[in-house]
Protein backbone atom coordinates (compact mmCIF):
# COMPACT_ATOMS: atom_id res chain seq x y z
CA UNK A 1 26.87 -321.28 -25.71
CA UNK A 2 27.68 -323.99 -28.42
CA UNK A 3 27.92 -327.75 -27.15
CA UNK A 4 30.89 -329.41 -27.09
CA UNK A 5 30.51 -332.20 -29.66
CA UNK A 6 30.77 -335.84 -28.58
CA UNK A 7 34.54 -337.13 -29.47
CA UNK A 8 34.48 -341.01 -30.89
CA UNK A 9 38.26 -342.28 -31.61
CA UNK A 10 38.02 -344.48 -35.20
CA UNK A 11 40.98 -347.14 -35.91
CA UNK A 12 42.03 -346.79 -39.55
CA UNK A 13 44.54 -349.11 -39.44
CA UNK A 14 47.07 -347.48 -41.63
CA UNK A 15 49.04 -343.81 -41.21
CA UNK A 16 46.71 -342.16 -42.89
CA UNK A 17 43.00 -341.82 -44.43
CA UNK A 18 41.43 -338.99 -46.90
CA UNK A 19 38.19 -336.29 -45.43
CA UNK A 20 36.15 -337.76 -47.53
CA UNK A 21 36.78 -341.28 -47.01
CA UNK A 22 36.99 -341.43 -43.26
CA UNK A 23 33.79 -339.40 -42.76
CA UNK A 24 32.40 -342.48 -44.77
CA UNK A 25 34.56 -344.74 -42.39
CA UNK A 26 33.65 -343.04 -39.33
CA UNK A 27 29.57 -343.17 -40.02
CA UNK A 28 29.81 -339.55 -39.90
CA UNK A 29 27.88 -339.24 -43.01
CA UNK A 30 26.58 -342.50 -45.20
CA UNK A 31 27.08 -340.95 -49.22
CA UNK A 32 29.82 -339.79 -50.95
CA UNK A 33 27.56 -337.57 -52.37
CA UNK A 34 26.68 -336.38 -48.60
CA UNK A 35 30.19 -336.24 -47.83
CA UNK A 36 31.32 -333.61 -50.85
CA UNK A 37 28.34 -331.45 -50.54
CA UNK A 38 28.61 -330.98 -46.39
CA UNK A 39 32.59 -330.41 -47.04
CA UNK A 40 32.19 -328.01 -50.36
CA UNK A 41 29.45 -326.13 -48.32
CA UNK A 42 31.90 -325.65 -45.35
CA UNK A 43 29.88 -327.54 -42.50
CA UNK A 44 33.00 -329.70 -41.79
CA UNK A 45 36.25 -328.98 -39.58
CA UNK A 46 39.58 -330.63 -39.36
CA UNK A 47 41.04 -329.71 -36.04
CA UNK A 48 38.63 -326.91 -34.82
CA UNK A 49 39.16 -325.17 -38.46
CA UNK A 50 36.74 -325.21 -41.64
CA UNK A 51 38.37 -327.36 -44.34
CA UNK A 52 37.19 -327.91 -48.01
CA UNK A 53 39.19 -330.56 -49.60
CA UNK A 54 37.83 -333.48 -49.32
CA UNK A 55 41.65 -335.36 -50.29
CA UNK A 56 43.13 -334.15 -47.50
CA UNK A 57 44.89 -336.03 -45.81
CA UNK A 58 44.76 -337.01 -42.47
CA UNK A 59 46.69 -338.16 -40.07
CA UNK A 60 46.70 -339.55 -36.12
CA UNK A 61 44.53 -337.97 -33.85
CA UNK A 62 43.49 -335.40 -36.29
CA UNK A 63 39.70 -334.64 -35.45
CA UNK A 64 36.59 -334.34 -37.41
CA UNK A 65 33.63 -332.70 -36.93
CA UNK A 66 30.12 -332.12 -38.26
CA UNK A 67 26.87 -331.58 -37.18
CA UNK A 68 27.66 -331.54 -33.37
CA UNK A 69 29.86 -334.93 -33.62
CA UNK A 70 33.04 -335.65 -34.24
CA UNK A 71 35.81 -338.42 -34.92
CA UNK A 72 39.41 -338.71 -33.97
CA UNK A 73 41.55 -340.89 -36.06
CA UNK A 74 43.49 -343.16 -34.21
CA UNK A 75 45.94 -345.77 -35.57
């Protein structure tokens, strides 16, 4: 049975925030190399589903996860 990843909520302070940059933001991953690569390569979901655009945008209380964590953006 797969574990339930561990939820953090991140302020971005504005309406919204791109993938890439608020895995960055969130300490999810530390390179923006790291960040393409794990999104290209499918490892990352946006709201329980595998997303590969790392410009998408995202909005409040959207949640992102990889490698057994995740982050919620919160205003």
């Amino acid at each position: 049975m797969a574990e339930t990843p561990r939820i953090i909520d991140v302020s971005i302070g504005s309406d919204g925030i791109r993938l890439g940059q608020f895995m960055k933001f969130a300490g999810l991953l530390d390179s923006g190399g790291d960040v393409k690569e794990a999104i290209i390569d499918g490892f990352v979901t946006v709201n329980g589903e595998v997303d590969r655009r790392r410009g998408r945008q995202l909005r409040h209380d959207d949640v992102v996860e990889f490698d057994g964590r995740g982050a919620r953006v919160r205003p």
